[in-house]
N, C-alpha and C. Protein backbone atom coordinates (compact mmCIF):
# COMPACT_ATOMS: atom_id res chain seq x y z
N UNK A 1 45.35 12.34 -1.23
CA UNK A 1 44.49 12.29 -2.40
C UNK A 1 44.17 10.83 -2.73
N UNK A 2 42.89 10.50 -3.13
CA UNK A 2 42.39 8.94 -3.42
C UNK A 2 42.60 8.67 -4.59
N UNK A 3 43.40 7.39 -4.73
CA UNK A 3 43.51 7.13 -6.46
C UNK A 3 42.51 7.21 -7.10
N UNK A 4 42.42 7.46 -8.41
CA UNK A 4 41.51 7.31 -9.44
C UNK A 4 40.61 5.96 -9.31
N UNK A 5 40.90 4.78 -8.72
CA UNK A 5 40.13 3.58 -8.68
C UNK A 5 39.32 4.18 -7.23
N UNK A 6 39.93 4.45 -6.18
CA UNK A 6 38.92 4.71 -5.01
C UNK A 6 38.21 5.68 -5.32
N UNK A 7 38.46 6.96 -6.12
CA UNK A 7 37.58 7.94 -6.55
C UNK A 7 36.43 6.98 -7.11
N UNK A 8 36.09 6.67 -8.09
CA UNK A 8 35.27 5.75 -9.04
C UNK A 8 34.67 5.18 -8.09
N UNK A 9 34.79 4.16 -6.88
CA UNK A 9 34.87 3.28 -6.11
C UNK A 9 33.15 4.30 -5.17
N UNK A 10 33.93 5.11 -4.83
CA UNK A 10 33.49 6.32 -4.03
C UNK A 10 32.22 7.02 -4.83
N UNK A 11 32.33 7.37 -6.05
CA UNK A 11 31.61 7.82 -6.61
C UNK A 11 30.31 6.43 -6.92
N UNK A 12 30.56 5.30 -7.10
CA UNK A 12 29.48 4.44 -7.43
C UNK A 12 28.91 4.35 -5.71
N UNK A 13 29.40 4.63 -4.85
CA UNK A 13 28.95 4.14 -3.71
C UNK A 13 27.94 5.28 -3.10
N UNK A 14 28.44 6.97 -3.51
CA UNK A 14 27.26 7.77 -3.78
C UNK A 14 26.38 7.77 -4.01
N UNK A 15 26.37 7.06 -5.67
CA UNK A 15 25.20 7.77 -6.32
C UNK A 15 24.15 6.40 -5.87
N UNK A 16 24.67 4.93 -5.15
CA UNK A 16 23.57 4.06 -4.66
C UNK A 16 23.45 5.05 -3.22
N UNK A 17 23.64 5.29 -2.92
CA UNK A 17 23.59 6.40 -1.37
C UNK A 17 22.08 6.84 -1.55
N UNK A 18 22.47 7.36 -2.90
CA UNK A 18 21.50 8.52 -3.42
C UNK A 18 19.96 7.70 -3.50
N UNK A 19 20.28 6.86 -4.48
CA UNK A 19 19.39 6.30 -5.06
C UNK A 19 18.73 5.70 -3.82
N UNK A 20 19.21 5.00 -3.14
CA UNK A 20 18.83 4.33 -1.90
C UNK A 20 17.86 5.58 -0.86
N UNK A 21 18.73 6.73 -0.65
CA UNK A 21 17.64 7.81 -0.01
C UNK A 21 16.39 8.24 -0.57
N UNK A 22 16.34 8.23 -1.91
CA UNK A 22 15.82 8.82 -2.55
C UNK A 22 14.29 8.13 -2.21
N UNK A 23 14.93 6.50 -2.81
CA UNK A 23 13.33 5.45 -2.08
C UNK A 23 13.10 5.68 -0.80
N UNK A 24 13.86 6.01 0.18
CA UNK A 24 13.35 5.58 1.72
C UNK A 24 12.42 6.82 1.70
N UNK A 25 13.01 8.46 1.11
CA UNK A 25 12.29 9.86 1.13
C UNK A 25 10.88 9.47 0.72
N UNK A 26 10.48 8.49 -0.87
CA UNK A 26 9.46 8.36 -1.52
C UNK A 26 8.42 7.65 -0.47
N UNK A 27 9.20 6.66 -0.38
CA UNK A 27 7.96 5.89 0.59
C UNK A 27 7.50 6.65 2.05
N UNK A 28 8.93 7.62 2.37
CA UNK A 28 8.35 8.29 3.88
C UNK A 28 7.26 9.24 3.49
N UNK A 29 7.31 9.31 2.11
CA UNK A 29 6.05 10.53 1.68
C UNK A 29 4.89 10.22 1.52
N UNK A 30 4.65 9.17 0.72
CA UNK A 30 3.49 8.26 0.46
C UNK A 30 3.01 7.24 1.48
N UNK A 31 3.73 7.17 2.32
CA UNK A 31 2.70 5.74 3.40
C UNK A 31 2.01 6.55 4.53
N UNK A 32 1.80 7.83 5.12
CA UNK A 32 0.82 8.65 5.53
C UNK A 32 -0.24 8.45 4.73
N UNK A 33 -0.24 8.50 3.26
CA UNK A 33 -1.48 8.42 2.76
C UNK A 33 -2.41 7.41 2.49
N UNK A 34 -1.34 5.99 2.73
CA UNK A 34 -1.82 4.84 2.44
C UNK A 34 -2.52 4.22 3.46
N UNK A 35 -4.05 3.95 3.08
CA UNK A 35 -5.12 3.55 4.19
C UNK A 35 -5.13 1.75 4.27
N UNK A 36 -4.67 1.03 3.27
CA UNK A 36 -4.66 -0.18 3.74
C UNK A 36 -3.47 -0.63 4.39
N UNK A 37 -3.70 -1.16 5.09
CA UNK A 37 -2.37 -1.75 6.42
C UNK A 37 -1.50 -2.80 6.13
N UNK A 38 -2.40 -3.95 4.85
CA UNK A 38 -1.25 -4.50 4.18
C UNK A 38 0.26 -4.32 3.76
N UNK A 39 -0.84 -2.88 2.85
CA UNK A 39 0.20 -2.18 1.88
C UNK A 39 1.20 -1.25 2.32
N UNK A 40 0.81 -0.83 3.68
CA UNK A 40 1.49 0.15 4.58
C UNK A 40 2.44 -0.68 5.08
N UNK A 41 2.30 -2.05 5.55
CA UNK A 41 3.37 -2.49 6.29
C UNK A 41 4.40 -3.61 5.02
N UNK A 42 4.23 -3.68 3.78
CA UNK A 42 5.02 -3.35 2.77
C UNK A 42 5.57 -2.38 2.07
N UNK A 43 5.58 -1.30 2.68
CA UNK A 43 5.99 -0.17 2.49
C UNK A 43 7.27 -0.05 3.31
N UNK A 44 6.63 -0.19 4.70
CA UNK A 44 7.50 0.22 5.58
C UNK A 44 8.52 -1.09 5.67
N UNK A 45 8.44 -2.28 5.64
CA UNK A 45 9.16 -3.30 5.27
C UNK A 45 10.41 -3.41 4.39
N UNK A 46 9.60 -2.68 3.50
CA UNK A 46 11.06 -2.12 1.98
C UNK A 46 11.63 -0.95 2.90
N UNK A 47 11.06 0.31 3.63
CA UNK A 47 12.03 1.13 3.54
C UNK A 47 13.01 0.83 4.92
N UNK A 48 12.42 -0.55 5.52
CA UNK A 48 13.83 -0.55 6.44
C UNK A 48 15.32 -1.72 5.70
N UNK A 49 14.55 -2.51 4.62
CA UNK A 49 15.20 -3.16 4.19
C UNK A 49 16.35 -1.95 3.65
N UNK A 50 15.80 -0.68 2.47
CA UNK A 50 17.02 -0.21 2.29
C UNK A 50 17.64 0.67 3.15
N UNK A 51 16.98 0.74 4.76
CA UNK A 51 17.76 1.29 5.38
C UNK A 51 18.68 -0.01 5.96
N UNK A 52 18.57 -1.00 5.91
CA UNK A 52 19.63 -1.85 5.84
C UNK A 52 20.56 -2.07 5.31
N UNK A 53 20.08 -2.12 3.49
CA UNK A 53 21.59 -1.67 2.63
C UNK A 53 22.07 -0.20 2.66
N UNK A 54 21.52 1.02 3.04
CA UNK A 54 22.18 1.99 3.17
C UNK A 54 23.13 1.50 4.37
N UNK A 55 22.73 1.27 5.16
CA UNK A 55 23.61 1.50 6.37
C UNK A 55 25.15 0.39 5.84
N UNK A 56 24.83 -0.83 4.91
CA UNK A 56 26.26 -1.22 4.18
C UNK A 56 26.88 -0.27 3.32
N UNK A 57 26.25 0.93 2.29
CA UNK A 57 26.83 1.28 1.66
C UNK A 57 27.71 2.68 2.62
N UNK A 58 27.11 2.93 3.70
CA UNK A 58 27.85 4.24 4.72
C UNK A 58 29.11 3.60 5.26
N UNK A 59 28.85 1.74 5.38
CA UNK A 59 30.14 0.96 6.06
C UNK A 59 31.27 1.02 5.09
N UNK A 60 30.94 0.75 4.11
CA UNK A 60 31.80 0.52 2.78
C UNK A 60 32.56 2.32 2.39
N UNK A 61 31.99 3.03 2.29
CA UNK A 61 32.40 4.33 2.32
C UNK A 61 33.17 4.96 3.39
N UNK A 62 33.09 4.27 4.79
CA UNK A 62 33.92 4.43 5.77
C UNK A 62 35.14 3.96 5.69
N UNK A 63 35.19 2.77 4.60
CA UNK A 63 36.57 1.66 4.60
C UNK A 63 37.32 2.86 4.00
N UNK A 64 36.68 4.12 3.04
CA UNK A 64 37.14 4.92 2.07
C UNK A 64 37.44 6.15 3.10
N UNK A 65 37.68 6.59 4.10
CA UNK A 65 37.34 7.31 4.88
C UNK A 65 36.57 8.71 4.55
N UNK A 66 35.46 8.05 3.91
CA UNK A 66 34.46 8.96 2.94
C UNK A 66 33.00 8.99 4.05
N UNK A 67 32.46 9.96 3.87
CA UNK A 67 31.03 10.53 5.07
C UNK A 67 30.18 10.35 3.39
N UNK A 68 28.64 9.27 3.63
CA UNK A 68 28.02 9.66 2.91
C UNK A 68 27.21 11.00 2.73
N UNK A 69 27.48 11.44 1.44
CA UNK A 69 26.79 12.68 1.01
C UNK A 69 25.11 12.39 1.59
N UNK A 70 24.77 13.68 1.85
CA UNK A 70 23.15 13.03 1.62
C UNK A 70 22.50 14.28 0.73
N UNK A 71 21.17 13.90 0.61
CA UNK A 71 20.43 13.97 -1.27
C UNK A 71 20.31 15.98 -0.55
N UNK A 72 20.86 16.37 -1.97
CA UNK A 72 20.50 17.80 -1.97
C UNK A 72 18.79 18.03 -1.07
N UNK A 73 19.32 19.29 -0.50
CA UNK A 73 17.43 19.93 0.26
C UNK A 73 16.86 20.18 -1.27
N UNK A 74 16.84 20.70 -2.25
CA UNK A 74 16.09 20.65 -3.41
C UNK A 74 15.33 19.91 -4.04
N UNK A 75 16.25 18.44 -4.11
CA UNK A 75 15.65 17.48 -4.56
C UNK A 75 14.68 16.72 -3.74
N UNK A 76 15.21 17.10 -2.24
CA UNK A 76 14.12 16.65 -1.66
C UNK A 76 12.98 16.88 -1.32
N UNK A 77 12.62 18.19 -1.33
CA UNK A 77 11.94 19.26 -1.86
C UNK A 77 11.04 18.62 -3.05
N UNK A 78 11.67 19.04 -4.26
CA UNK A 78 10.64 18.30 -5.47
C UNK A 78 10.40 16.69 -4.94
N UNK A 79 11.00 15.95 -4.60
CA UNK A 79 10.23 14.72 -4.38
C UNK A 79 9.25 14.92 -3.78
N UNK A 80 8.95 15.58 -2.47
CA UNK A 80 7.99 15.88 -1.74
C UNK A 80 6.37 16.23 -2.29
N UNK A 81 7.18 17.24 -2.95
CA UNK A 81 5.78 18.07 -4.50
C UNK A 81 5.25 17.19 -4.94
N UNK A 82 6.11 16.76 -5.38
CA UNK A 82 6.08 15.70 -6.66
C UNK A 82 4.88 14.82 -6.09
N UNK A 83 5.53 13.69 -4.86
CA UNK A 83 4.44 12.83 -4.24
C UNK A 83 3.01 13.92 -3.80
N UNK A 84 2.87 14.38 -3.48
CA UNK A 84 1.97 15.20 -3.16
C UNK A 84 0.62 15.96 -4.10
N UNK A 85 1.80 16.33 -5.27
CA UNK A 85 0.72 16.63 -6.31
C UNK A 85 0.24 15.26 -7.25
N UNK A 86 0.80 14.45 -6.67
CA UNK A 86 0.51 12.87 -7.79
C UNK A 86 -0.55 11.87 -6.94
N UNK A 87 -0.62 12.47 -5.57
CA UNK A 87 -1.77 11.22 -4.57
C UNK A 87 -2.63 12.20 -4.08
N UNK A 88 -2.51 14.06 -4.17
CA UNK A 88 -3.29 15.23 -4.27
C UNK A 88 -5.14 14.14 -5.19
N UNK A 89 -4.80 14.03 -6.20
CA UNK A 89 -6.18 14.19 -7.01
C UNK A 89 -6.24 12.61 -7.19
N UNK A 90 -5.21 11.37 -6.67
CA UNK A 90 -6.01 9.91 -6.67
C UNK A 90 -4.89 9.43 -5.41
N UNK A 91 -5.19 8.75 -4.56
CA UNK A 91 -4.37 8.50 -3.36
C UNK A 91 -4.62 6.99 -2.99
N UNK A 92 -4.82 6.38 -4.34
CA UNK A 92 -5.24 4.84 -4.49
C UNK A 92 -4.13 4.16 -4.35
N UNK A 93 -4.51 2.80 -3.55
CA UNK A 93 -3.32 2.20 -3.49
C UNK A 93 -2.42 1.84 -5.25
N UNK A 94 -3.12 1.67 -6.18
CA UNK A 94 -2.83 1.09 -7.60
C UNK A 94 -2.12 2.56 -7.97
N UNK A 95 -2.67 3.88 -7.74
CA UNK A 95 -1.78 4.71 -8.13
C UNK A 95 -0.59 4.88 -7.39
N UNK A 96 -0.69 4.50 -6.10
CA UNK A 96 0.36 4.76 -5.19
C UNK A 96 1.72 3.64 -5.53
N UNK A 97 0.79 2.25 -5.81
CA UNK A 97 2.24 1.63 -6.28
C UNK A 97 2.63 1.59 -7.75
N UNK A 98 1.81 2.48 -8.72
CA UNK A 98 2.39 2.92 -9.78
C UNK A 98 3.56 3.72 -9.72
N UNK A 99 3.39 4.86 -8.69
CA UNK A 99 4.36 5.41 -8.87
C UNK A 99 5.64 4.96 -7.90
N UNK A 100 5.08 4.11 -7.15
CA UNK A 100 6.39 3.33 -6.25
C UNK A 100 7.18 2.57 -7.24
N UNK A 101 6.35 1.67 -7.92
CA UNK A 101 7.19 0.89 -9.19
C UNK A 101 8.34 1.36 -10.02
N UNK A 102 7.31 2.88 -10.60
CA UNK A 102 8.28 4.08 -11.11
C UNK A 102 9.33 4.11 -10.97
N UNK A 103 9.62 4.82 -9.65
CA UNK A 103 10.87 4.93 -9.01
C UNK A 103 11.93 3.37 -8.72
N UNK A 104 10.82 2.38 -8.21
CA UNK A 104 12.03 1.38 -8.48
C UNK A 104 12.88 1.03 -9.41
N UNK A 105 11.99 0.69 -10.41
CA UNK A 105 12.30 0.51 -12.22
C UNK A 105 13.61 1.82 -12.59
N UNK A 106 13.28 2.86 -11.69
CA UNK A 106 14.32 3.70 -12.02
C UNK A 106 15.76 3.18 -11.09
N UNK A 107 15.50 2.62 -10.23
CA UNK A 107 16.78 2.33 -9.10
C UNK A 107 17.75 1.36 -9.99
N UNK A 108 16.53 0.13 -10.44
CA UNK A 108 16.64 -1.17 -10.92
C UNK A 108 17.90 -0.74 -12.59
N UNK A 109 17.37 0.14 -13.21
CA UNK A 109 18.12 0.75 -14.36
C UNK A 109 19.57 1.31 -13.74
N UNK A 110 19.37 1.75 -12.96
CA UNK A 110 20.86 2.95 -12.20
C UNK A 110 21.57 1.93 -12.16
N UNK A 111 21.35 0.93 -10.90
CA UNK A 111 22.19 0.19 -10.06
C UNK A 111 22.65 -1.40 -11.22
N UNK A 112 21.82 -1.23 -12.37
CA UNK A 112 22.02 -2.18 -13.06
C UNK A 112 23.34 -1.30 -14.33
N UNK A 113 22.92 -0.22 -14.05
CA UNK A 113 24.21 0.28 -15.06
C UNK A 113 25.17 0.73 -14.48
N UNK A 114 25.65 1.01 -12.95
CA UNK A 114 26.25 1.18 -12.16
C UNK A 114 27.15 -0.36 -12.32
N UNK A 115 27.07 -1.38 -11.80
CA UNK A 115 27.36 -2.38 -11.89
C UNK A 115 27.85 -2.78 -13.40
N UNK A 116 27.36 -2.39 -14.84
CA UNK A 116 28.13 -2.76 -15.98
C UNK A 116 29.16 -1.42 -16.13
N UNK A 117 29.02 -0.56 -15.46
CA UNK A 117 29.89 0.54 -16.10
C UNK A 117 31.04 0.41 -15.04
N UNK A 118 31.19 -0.15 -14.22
CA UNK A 118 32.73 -0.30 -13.05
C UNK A 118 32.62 -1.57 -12.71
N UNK A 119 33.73 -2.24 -13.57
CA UNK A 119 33.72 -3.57 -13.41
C UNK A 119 34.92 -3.51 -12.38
N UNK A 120 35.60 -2.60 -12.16
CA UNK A 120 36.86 -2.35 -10.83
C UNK A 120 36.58 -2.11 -9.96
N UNK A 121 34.92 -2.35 -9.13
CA UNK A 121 34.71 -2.20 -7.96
C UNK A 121 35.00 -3.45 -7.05
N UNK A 122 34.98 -3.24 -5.48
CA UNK A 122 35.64 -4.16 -5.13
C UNK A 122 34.58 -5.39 -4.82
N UNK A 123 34.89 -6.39 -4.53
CA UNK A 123 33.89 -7.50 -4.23
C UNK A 123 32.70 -7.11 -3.24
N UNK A 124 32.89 -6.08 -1.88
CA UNK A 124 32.26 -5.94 -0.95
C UNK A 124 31.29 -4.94 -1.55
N UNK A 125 31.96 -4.05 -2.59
CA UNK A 125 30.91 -2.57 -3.40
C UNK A 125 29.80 -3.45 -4.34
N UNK A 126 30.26 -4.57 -4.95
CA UNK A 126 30.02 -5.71 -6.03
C UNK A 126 28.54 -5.86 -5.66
N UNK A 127 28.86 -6.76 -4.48
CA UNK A 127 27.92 -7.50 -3.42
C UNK A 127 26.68 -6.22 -3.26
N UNK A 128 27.27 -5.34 -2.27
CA UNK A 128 26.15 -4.28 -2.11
C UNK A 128 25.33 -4.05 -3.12
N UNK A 129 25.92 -3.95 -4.42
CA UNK A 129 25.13 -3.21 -6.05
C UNK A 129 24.33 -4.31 -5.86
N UNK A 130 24.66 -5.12 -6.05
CA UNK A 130 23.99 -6.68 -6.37
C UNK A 130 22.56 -6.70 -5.35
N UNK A 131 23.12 -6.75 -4.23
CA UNK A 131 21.84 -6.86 -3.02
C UNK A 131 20.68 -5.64 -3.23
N UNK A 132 21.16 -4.60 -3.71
CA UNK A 132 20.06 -3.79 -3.88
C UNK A 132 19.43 -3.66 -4.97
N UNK A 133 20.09 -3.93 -6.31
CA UNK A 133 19.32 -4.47 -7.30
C UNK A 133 18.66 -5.96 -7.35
N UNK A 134 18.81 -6.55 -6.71
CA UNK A 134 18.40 -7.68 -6.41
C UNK A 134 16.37 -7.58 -5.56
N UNK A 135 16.88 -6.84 -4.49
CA UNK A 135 15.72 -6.22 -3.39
C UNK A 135 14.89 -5.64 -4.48
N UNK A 136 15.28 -4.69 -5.15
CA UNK A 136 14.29 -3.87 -5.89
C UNK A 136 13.74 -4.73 -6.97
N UNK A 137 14.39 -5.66 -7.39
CA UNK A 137 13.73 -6.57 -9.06
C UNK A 137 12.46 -7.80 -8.10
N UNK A 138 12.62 -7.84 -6.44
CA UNK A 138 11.71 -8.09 -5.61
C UNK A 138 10.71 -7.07 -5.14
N UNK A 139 11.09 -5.47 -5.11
CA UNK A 139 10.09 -5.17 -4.92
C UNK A 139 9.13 -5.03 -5.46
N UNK A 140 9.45 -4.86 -7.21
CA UNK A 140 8.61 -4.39 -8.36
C UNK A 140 7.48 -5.84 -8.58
N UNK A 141 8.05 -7.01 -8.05
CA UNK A 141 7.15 -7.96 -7.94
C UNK A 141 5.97 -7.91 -7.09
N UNK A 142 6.30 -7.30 -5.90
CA UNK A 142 5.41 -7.23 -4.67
C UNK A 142 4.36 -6.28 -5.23
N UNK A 143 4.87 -4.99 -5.64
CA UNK A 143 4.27 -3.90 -6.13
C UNK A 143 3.29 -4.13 -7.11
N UNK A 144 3.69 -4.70 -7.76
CA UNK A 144 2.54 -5.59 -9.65
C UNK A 144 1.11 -5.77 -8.97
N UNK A 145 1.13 -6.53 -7.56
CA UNK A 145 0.24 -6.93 -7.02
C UNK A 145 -0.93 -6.12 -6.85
N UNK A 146 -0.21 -4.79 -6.13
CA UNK A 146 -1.59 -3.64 -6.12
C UNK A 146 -1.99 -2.65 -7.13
N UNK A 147 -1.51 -3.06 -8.47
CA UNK A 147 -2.00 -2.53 -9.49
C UNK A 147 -3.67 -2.42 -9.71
């Protein structure tokens, strides 16, 4: 059984799991639709970057001899809808990185309260929170652009 600190430990390293799939799912949904090549290959740029920090947060969860969860079929499901019925009736790049922003701004909130609410994570979990809230308070910059 995992102490109560590796539980916690484990559980913050999830729910960035999550959060982290969640963007790579968004953008794998929306850059089919995206016709400028700029914006497409800033798309795809971010989603290997967080397949870069995912692949730290699956290392870090291994130290735990923990298998990352991956995102319920449901939710991935409604994300799918979701993108679909939102670039369905405008498939503009300005709407497209509206709602990319969206979702960051939502990562940017998680991983920023993730980080004040477990101050007992370890330096290497620390680092990770940090690097991906960090990436995202960069992507929402990039993103402003194609408003």
């Amino acid at each position: 059984m995992k102490d109560d600190k590796s539980k916690s430990e484990i559980d913050v390293l999830n729910e960035l799991n999550k959060g982290i799939k969640m963007g790579m799912d968004s953008i794998s949904n929306v850059v089919k639709d995206v016709k400028d090549n700029n914006f497409k290959d800033i798309l795809l740029s971010q989603y290997n970057r967080y397949n870069d920090i995912l692949n730290k947060v699956d290392g870090q969860l291994q130290t735990f001899n923990t298998l990352p969860k991956d995102l319920p079929s449901m939710q991935k499901a409604m994300g799918f809808i979701e993108v679909k019925l939102n670039t369905t009736s405008d498939n503009s790049i300005s709407h497209i990185a509206e709602m990319m922003l969206q979702g960051t701004n939502m990562g940017i909130i998680k991983g920023i309260k993730l980080l004040h609410n477990n101050p007992d994570i370890t330096d290497r979990t620390h680092d990770i929170l940090n690097e991906f809230v960090d990436y995202q308070e960069e992507c929402v910059e990039t993103l402003k652009q194609y408003l």
